[in-house]
Protein backbone atom coordinates (compact mmCIF):
# COMPACT_ATOMS: atom_id res chain seq x y z
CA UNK A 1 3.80 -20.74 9.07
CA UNK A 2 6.82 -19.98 11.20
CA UNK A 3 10.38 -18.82 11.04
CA UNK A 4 12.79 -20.74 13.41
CA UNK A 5 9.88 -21.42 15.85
CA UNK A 6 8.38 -17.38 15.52
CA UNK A 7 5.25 -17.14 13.62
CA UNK A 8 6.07 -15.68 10.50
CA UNK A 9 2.93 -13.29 10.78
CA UNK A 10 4.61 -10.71 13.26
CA UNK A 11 7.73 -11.01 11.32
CA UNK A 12 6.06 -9.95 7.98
CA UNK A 13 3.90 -7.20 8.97
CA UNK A 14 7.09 -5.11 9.79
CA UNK A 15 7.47 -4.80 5.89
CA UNK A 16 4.03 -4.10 5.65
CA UNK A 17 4.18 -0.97 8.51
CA UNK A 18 6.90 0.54 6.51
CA UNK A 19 6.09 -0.14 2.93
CA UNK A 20 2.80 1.07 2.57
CA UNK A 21 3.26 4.69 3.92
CA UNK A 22 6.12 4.78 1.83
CA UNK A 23 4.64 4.00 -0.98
CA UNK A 24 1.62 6.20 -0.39
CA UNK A 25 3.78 9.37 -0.15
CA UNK A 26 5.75 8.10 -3.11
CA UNK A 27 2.10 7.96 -4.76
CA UNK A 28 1.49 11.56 -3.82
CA UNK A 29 4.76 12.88 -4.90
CA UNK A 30 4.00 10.92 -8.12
CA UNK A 31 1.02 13.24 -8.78
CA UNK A 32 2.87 16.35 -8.52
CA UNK A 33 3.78 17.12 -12.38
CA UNK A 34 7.07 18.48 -11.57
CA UNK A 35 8.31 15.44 -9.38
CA UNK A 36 6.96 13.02 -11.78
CA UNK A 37 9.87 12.32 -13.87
CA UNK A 38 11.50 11.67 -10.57
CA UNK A 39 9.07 9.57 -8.75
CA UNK A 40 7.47 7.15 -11.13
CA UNK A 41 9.90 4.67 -10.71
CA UNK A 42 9.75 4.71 -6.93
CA UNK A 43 6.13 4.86 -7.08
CA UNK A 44 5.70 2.03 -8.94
CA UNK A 45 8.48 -0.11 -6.92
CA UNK A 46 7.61 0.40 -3.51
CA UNK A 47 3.53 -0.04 -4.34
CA UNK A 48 3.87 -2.94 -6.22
CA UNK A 49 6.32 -4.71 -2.90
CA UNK A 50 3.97 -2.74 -0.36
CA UNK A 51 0.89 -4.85 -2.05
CA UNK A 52 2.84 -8.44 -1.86
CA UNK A 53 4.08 -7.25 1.58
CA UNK A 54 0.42 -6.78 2.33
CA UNK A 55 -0.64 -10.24 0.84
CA UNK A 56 2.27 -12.47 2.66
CA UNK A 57 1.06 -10.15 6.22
CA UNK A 58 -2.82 -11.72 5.72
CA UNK A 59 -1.64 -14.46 4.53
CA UNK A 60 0.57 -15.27 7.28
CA UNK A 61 -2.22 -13.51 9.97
CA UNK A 62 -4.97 -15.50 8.51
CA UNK A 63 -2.63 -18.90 9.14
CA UNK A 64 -1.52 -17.18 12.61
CA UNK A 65 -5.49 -17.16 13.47
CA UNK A 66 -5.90 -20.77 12.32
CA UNK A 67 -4.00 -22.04 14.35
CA UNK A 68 -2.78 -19.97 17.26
CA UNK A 69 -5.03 -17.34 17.38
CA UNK A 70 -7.83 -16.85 20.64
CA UNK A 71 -11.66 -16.25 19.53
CA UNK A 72 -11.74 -12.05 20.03
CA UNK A 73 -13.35 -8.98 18.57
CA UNK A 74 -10.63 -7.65 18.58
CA UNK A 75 -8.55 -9.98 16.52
CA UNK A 76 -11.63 -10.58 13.96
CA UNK A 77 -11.53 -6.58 13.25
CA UNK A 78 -7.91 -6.40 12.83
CA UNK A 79 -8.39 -9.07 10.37
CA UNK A 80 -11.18 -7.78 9.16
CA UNK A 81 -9.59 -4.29 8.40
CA UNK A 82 -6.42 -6.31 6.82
CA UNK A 83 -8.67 -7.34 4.38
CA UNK A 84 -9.79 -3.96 3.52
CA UNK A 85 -6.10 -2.95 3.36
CA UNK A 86 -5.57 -5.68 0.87
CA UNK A 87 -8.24 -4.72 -1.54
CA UNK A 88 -6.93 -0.95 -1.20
CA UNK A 89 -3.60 -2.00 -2.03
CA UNK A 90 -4.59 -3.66 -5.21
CA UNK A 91 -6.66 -1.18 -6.27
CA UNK A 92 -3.66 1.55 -6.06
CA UNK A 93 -1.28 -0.79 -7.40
CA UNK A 94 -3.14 -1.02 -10.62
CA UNK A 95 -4.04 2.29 -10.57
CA UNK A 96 -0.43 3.34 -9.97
CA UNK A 97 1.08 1.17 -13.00
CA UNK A 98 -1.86 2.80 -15.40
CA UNK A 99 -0.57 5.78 -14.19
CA UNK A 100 2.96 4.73 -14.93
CA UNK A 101 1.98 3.82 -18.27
CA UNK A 102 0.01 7.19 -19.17
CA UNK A 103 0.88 9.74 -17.07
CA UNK A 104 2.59 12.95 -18.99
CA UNK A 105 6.13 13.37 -17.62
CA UNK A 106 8.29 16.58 -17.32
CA UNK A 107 11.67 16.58 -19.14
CA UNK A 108 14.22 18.20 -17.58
CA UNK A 109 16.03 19.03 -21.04
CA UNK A 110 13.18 20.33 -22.47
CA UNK A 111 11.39 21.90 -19.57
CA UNK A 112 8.35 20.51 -21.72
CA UNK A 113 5.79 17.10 -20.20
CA UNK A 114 5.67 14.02 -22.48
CA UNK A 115 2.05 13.93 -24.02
CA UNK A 116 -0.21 12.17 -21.67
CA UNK A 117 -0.73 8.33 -23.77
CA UNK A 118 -4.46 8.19 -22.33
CA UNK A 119 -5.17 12.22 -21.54
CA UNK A 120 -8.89 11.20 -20.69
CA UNK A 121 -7.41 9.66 -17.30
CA UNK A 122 -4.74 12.12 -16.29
CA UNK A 123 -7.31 13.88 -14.13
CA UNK A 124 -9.44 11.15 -12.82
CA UNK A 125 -5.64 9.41 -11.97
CA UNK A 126 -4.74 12.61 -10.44
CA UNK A 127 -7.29 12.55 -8.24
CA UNK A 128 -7.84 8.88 -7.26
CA UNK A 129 -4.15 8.47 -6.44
CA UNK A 130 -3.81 10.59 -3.65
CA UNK A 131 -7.26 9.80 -1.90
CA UNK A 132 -6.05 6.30 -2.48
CA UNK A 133 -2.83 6.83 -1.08
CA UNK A 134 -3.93 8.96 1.93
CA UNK A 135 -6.58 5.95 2.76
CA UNK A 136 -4.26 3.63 2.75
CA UNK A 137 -2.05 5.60 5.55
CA UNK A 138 -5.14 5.41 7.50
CA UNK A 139 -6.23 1.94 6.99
CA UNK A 140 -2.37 0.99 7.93
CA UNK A 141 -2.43 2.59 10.88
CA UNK A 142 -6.12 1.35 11.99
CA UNK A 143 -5.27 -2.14 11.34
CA UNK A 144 -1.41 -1.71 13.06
CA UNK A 145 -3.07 -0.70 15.80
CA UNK A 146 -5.58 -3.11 16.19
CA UNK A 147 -3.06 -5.78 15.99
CA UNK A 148 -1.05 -4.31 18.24
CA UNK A 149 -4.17 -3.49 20.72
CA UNK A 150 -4.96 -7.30 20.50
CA UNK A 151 -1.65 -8.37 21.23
CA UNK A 152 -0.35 -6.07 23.84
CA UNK A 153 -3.90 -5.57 25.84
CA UNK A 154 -5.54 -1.50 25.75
């Protein structure tokens, strides 16, 4: 797939690069009772575009590897740790919208949280979340720099 002769692949990831750590330290804010009412929203937004920006990027590097791409390691492991990425990402997004759904949220008014719907998973959520959210930094920046070690040479 290209865009006015540039594969589309190098153009997507961009979104990718920026989305996901947003999203993860919107996912960790999200945790934090007392920014909760103020970051569920965002949370939820930028995970759910950070997974389909995810998605389009190995979708467009597994069709940049079809048909462009040289034989390497090093391009196999970057692919190999996009896929990884992927998986993560769909695991937090659900997470995060259960979360969304059943989390307890502080009112301002009130100065009092909203009942948890599901209180059995407010502490398992507040755990997974962040661990999910810092792996996903890490897996972002492993597979960026992969890509960009296969690309640029190093």
């Amino acid at each position: 797939m290209e865009i006015n002769g540039i594969p589309a692949h190098p153009l997507v990831i961009h979104a990718a690069v920026v989305l996901v750590p947003l999203a993860a330290l919107s996912v960790i804010a999200f945790v934090v009772p007392r920014w909760r009412a103020a970051t569920r929203w965002p949370a939820l937004v930028l995970t759910v575009v950070a997974t389909v920006a995810v998605q389009l990027a190995t979708l467009t590097g597994e069709d940049l590897e079809e048909t462009r791409g040289p034989d390497s390691a090093l391009i196999h492991e970057h692919a190999e740790w996009g896929e990884r990425l992927q998986v993560l990402m769909y695991v937090l997004a659900v997470l995060v919208v259960v979360a969304f759904l059943v989390m307890p949220v502080l009112h301002r008014a009130t100065g009092r949280d909203r009942p948890a719907r599901v209180a059995v998973l407010e502490k398992p959520l507040m755990v997974l979340l962040p661990l999910l959210a810092v792996a996903a930094l890490v897996v972002v920046v492993i597979t960026g720099d992969l890509g960009a070690r296969s690309v640029w040479g190093g």
